[in-house]
C-alpha atoms as a PDB file:
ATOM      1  CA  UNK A   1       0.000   0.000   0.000  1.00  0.00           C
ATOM      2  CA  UNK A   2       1.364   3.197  -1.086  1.00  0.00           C
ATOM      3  CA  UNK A   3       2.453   6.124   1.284  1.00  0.00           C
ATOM      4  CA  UNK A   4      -0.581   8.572   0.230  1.00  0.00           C
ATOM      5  CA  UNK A   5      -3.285   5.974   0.301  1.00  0.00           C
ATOM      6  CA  UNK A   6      -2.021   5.186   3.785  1.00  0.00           C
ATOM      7  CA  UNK A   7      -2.443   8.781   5.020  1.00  0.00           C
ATOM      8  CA  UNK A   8      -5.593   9.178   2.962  1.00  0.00           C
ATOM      9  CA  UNK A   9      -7.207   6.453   4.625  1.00  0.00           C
ATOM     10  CA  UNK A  10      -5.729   7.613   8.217  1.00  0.00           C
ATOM     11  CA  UNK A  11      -7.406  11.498   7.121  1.00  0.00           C
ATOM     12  CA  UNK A  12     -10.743   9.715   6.245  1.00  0.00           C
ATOM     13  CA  UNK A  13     -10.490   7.840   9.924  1.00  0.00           C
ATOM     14  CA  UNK A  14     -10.034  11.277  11.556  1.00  0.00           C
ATOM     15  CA  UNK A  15     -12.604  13.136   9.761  1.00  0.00           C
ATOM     16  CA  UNK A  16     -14.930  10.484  10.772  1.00  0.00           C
ATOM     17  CA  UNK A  17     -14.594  10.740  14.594  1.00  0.00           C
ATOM     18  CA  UNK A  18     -17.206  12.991  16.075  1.00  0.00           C
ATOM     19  CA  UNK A  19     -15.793  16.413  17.465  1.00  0.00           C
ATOM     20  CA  UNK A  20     -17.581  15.722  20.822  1.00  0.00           C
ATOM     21  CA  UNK A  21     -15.447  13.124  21.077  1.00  0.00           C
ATOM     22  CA  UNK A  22     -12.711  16.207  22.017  1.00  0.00           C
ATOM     23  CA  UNK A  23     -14.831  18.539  24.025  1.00  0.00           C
ATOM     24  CA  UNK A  24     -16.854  17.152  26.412  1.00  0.00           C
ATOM     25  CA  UNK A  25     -20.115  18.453  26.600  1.00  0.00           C
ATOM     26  CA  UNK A  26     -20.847  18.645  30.635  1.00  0.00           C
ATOM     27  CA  UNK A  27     -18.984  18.415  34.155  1.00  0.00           C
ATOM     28  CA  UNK A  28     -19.783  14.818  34.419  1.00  0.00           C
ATOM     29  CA  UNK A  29     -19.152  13.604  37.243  1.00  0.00           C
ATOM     30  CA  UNK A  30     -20.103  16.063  39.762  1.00  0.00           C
ATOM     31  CA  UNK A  31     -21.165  13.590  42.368  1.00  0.00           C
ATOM     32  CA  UNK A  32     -19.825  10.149  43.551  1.00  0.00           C
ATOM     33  CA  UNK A  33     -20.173   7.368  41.046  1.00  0.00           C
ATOM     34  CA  UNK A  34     -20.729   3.988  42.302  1.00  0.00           C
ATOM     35  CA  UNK A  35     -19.935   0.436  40.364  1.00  0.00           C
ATOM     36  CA  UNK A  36     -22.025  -2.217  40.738  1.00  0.00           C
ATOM     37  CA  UNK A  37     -20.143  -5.125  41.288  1.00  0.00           C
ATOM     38  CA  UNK A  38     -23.092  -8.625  40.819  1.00  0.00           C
ATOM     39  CA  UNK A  39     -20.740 -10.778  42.672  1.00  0.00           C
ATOM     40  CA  UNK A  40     -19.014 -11.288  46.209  1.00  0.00           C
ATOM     41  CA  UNK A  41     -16.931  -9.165  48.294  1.00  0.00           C
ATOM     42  CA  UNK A  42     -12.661 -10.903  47.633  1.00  0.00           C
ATOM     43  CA  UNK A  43     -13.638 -12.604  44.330  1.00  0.00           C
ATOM     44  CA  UNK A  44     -11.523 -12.102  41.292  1.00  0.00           C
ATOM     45  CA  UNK A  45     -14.209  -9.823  39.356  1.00  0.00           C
ATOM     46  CA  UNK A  46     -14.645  -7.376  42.888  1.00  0.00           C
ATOM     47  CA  UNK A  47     -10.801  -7.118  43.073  1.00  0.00           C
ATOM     48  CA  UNK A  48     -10.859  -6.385  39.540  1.00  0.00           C
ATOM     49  CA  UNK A  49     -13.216  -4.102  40.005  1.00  0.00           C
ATOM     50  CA  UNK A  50     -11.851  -2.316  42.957  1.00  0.00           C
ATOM     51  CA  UNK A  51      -8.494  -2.042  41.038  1.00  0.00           C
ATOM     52  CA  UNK A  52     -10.593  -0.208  38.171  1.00  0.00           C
ATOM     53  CA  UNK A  53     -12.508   2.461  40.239  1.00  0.00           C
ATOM     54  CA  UNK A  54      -9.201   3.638  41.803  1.00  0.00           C
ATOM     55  CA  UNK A  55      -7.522   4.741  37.954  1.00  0.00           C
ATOM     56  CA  UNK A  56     -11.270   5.572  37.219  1.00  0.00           C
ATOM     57  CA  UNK A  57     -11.313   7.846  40.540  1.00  0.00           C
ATOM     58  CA  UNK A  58      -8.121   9.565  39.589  1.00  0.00           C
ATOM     59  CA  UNK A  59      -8.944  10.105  36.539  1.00  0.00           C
ATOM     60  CA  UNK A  60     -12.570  11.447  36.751  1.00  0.00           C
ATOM     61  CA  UNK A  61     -11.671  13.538  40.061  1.00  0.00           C
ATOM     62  CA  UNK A  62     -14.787  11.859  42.156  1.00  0.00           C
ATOM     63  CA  UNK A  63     -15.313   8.892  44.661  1.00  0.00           C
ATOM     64  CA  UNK A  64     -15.822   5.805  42.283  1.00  0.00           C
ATOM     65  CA  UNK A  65     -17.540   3.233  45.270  1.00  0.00           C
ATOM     66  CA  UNK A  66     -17.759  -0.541  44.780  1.00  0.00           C
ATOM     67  CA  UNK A  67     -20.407  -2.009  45.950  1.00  0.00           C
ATOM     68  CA  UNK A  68     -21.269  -5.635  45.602  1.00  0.00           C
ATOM     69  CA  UNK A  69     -24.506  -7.236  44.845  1.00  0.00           C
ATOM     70  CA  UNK A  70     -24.345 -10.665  45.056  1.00  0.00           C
ATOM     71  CA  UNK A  71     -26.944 -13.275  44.349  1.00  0.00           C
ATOM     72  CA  UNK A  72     -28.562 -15.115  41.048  1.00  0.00           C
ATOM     73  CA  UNK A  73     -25.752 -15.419  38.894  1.00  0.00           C
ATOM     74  CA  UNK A  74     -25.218 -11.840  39.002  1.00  0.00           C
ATOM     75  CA  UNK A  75     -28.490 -10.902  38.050  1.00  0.00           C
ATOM     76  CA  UNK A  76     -29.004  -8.886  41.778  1.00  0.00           C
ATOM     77  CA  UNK A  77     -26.513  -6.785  40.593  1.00  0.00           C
ATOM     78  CA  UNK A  78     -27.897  -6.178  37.944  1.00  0.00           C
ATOM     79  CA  UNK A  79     -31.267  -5.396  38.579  1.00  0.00           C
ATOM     80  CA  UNK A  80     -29.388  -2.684  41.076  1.00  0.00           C
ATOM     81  CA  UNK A  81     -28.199  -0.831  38.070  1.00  0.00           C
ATOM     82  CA  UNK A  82     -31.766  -1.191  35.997  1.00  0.00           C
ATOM     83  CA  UNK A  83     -33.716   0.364  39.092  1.00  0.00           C
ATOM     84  CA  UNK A  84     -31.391   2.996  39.861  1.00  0.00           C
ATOM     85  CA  UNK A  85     -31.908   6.322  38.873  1.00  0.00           C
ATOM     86  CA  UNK A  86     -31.190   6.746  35.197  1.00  0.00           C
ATOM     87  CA  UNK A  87     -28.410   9.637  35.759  1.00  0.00           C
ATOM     88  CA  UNK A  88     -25.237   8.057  34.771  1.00  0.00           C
ATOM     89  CA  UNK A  89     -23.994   7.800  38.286  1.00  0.00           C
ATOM     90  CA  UNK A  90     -24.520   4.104  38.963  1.00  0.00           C
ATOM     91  CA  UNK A  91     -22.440   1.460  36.682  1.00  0.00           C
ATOM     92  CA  UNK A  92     -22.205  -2.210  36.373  1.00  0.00           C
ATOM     93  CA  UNK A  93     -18.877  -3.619  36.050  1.00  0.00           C
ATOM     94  CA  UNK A  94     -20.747  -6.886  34.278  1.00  0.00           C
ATOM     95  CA  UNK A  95     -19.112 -10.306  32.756  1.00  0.00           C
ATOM     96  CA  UNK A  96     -20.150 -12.362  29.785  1.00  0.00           C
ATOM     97  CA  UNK A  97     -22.079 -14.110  32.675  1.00  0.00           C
ATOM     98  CA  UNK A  98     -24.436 -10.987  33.058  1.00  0.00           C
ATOM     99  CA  UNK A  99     -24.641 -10.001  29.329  1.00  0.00           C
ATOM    100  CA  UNK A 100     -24.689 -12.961  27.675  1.00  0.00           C
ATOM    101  CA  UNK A 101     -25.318 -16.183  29.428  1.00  0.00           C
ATOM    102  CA  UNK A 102     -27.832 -15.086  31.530  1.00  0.00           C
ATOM    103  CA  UNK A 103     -29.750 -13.978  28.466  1.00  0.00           C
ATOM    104  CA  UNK A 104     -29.701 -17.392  27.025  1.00  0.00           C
ATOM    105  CA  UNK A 105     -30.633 -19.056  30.360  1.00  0.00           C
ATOM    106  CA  UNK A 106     -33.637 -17.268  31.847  1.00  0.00           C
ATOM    107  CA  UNK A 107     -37.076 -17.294  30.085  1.00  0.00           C
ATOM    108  CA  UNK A 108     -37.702 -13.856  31.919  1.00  0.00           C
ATOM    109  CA  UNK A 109     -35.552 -11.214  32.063  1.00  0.00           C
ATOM    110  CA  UNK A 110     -35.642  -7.352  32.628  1.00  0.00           C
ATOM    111  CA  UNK A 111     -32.798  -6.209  30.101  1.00  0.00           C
ATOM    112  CA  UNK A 112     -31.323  -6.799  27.321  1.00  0.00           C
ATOM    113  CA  UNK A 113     -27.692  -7.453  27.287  1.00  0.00           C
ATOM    114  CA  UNK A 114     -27.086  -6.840  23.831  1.00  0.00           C
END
């Protein structure tokens, strides 16, 4: 591949990323943001998770908190995030468990995981 279809396809890349990408629009977070962790306290996915809120707290300037919900194959945790308010302050640090097994196993189910 030639040198100028190289940087022609690297310029077409770059014009196609959205400029909001660059400026973000709000303050977010202004508040404490707390991961859901659907499984228990020690276990590889909650140290994982712990490990991830501290870089996330540094870098977002707020409190990220871990809390576990255990219980149901992670599906407790889960349903934490779906009833909590819808202001992009509560996250679920999920697993192929929560997004895609446990949409293949269970008849009923209150998300989507796609």
């Amino acid at each position: 591949m030639s040198l100028i279809r190289t940087l022609a396809m690297l310029a077409a890349f770059a014009a196609a990323l959205p400029a909001t990408a660059q400026t973000p629009a709000t303050n977010w977070p202004t508040a404490p943001v707390t991961m859901v962790v659907p499984f228990a306290a020690g276990g590889t996915f909650d140290v994982m998770g712990r490990i991830l809120a501290v870089r996330m707290s540094e870098l977002l300037g707020q409190p990220v908190i871990v809390e576990n919900a255990t219980g149901a194959g992670g599906i407790v945790g889960v349903t934490r995030v779906i009833n909590a308010k819808p202001d992009g302050y509560t996250l679920l640090f999920g697993t192929v468990g929560t997004h895609a097994y446990n949409q293949t196993i269970y008849k009923k189910r209150r998300y989507d995981g796609q």
